[in-house]
Protein backbone atom coordinates (compact mmCIF):
# COMPACT_ATOMS: atom_id res chain seq x y z
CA UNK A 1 36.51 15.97 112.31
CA UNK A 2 36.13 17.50 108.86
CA UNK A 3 33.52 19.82 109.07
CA UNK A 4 31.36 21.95 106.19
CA UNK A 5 28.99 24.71 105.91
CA UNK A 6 26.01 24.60 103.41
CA UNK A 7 24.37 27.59 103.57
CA UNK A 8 20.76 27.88 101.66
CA UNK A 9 20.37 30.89 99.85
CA UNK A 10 17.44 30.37 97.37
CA UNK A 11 13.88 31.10 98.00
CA UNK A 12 11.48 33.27 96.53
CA UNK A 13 11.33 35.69 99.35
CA UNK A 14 8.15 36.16 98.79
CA UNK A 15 7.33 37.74 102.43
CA UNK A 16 10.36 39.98 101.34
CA UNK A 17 8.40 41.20 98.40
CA UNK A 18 10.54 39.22 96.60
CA UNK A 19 13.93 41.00 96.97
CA UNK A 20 17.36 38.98 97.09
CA UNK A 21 16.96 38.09 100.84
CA UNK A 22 20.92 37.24 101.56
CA UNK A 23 22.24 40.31 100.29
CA UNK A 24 20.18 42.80 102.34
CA UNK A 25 22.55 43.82 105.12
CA UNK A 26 22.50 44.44 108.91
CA UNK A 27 25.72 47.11 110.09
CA UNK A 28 26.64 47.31 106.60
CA UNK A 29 27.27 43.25 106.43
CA UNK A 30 24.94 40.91 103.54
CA UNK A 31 22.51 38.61 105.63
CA UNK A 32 25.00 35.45 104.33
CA UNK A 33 28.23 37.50 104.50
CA UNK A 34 27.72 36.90 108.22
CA UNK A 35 26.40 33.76 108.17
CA UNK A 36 29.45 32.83 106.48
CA UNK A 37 31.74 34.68 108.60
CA UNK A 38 30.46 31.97 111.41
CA UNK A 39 31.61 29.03 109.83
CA UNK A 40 34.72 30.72 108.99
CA UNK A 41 36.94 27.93 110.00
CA UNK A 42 34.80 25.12 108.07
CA UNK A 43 37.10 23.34 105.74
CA UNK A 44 34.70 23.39 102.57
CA UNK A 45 32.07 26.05 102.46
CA UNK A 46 28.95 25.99 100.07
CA UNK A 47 26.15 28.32 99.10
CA UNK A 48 23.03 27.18 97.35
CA UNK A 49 21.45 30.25 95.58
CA UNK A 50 22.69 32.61 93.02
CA UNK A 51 24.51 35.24 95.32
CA UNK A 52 26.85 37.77 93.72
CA UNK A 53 30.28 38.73 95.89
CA UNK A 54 31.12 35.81 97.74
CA UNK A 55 34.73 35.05 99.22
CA UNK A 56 36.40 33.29 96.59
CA UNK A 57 36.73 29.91 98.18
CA UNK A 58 32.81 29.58 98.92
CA UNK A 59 31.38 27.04 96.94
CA UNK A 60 28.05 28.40 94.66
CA UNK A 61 25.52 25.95 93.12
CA UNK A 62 21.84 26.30 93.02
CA UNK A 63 19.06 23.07 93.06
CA UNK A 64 17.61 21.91 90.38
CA UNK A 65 15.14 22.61 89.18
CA UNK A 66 16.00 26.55 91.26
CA UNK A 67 13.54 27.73 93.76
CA UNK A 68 12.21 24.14 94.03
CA UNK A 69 12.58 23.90 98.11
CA UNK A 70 15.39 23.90 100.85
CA UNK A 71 15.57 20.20 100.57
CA UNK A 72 16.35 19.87 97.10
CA UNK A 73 18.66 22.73 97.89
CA UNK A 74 20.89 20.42 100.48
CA UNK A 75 20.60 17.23 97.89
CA UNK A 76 22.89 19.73 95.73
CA UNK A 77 25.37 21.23 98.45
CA UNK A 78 25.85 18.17 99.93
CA UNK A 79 26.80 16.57 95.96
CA UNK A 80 29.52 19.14 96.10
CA UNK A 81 31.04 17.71 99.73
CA UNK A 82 34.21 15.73 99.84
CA UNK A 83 34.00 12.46 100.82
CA UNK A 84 36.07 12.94 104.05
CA UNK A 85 33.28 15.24 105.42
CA UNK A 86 32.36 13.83 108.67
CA UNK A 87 30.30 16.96 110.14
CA UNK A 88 28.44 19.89 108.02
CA UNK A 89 26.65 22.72 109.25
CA UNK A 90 22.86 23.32 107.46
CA UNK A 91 21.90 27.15 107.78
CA UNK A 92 19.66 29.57 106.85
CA UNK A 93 21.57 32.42 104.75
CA UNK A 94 19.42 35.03 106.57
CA UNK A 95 20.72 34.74 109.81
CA UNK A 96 22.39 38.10 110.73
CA UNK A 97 23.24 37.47 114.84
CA UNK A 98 25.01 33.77 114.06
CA UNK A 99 28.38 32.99 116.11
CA UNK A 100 30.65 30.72 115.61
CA UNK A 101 30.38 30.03 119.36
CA UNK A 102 27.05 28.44 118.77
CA UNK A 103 28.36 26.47 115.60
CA UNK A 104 30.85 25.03 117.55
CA UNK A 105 28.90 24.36 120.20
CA UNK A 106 26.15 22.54 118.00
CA UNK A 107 29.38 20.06 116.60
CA UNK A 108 29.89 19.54 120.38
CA UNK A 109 26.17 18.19 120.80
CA UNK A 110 26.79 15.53 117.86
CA UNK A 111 28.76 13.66 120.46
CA UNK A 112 25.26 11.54 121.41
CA UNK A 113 23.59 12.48 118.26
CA UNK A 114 23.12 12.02 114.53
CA UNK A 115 21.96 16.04 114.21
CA UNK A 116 21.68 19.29 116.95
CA UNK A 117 19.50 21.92 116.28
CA UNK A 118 19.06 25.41 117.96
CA UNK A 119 16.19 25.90 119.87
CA UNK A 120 14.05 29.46 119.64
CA UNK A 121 13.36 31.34 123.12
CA UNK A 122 10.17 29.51 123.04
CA UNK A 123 11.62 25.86 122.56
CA UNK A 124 11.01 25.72 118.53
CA UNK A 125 13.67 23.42 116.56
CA UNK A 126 15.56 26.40 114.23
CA UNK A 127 15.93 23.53 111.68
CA UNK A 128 17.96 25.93 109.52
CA UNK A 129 20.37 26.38 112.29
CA UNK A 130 21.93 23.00 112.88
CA UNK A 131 24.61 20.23 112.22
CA UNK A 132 24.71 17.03 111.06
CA UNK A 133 26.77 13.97 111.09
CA UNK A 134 27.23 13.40 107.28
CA UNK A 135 25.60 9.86 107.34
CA UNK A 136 23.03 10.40 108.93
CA UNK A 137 22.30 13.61 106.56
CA UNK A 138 23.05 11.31 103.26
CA UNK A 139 19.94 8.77 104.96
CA UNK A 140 17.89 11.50 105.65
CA UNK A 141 17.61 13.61 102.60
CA UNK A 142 16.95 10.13 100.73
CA UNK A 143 13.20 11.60 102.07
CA UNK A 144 10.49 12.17 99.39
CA UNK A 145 9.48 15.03 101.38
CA UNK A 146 10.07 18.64 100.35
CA UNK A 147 10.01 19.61 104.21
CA UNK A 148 12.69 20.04 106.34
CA UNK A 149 11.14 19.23 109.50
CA UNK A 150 10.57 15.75 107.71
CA UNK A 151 14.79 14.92 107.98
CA UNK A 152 14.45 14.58 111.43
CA UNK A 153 13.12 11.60 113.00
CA UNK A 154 16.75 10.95 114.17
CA UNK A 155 18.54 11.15 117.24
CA UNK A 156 18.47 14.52 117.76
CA UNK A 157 20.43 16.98 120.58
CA UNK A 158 18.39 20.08 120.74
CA UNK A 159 20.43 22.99 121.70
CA UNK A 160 19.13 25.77 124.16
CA UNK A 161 19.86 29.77 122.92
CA UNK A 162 22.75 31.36 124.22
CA UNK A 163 21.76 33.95 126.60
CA UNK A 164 22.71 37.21 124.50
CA UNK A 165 21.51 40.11 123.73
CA UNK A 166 21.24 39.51 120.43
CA UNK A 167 18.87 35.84 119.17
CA UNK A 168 20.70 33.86 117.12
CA UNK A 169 17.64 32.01 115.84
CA UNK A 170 16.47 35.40 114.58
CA UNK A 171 15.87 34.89 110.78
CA UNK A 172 14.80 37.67 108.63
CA UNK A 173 11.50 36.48 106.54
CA UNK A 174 9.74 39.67 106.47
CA UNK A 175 10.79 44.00 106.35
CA UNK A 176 9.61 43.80 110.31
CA UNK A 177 12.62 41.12 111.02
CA UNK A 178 14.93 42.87 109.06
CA UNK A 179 13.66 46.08 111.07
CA UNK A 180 13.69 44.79 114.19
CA UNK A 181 17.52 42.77 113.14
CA UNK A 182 18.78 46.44 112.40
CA UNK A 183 17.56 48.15 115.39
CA UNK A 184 19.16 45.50 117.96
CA UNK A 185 22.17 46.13 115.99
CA UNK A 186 22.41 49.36 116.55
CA UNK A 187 21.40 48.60 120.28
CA UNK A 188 23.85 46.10 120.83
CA UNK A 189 26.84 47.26 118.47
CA UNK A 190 29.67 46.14 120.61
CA UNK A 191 27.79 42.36 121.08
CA UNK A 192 27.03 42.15 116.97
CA UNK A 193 29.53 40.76 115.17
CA UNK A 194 30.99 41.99 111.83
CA UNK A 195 31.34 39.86 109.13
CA UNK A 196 33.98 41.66 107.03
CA UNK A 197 35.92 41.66 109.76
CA UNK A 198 36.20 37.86 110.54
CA UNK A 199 36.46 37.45 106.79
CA UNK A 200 39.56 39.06 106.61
């Protein structure tokens, strides 16, 4: 299947203290620098946000009007898809522990299912850290909602964590995640994966 990436990088950050959330780094990698680095071997990849130093054959665009929501955000990535885009990724750009193994295996749960999500430890949809068959995502974001929680009420696989050291799910919304993201990091160096590396 064709698969693509749309990664959302907007926000105001607010909980941040409103700094540019996907460029603060974990190990010396951006927050969507490694994001990116596990979708690697998507065929079109797409970042919604105004983020400087991207690899040159990531797609930027930002929703209009900007800072207006994540789902506004993946009406404009997904305008930017080819048409022969049967699969795409949706992910948070602030994501630092992100594999590729658990992109892959999300594709593998759209076998029986229109989307698969990643599940927290506790059982939470991550509904920033999933894939989509492209239909179904098209119907979906045809929502008047801004939410999106609200694109789901379709067959969904939900998709347990992998047991690592490191969570995947972790997202970094606040200076305690990005604390806590860094010192796991440093815990766990040979388990964390480096995102200029599988760039190159």
């Amino acid at each position: 299947m064709t698969f693509a990436a749309i990664v959302l990088a907007g926000g105001a950050a607010r909980r941040m203290g409103g700094v540019a959330k996907p460029s603060l780094t974990v190990e010396g990698d951006a927050l969507v620098a490694r994001v990116l680095a596990a979708v690697a071997d998507a065929q079109v990849r797409i970042v919604v946000g105004a983020v400087p130093d991207l690899p040159a054959d990531v797609v930027v665009t930002v929703e209009d009007p900007p800072g207006s929501g994540p789902v506004p955000a993946l009406r404009a990535g997904v305008a930017l898809l080819p048409d022969d885009v049967e699969t795409v990724a949706i992910l948070a750009a602030d994501l630092p522990f992100l594999t590729a193994g658990t992109v892959r295996t999300l594709r593998t749960a759209l076998a029986d299912a229109e989307a698969a999500v990643l599940l927290d430890a506790e059982g939470r949809r991550q509904h920033l850290v999933a894939c989509w068959r492209m239909g179904a995502l098209r119907t979906a974001l045809t929502t008047t909602s801004p939410r999106v929680r609200d694109l789901y009420p379709v067959r969904t696989a939900e998709v347990p964590p992998a047991q690592a050291r490191l969570p995947e799910y972790l997202d970094c919304d606040t200076p305690a995640d990005l604390d806590l993201a860094r010192r796991l990091a440093a815990q766990n160096p040979s388990s964390s994966s480096s995102a200029s590396t599988a760039e190159r």
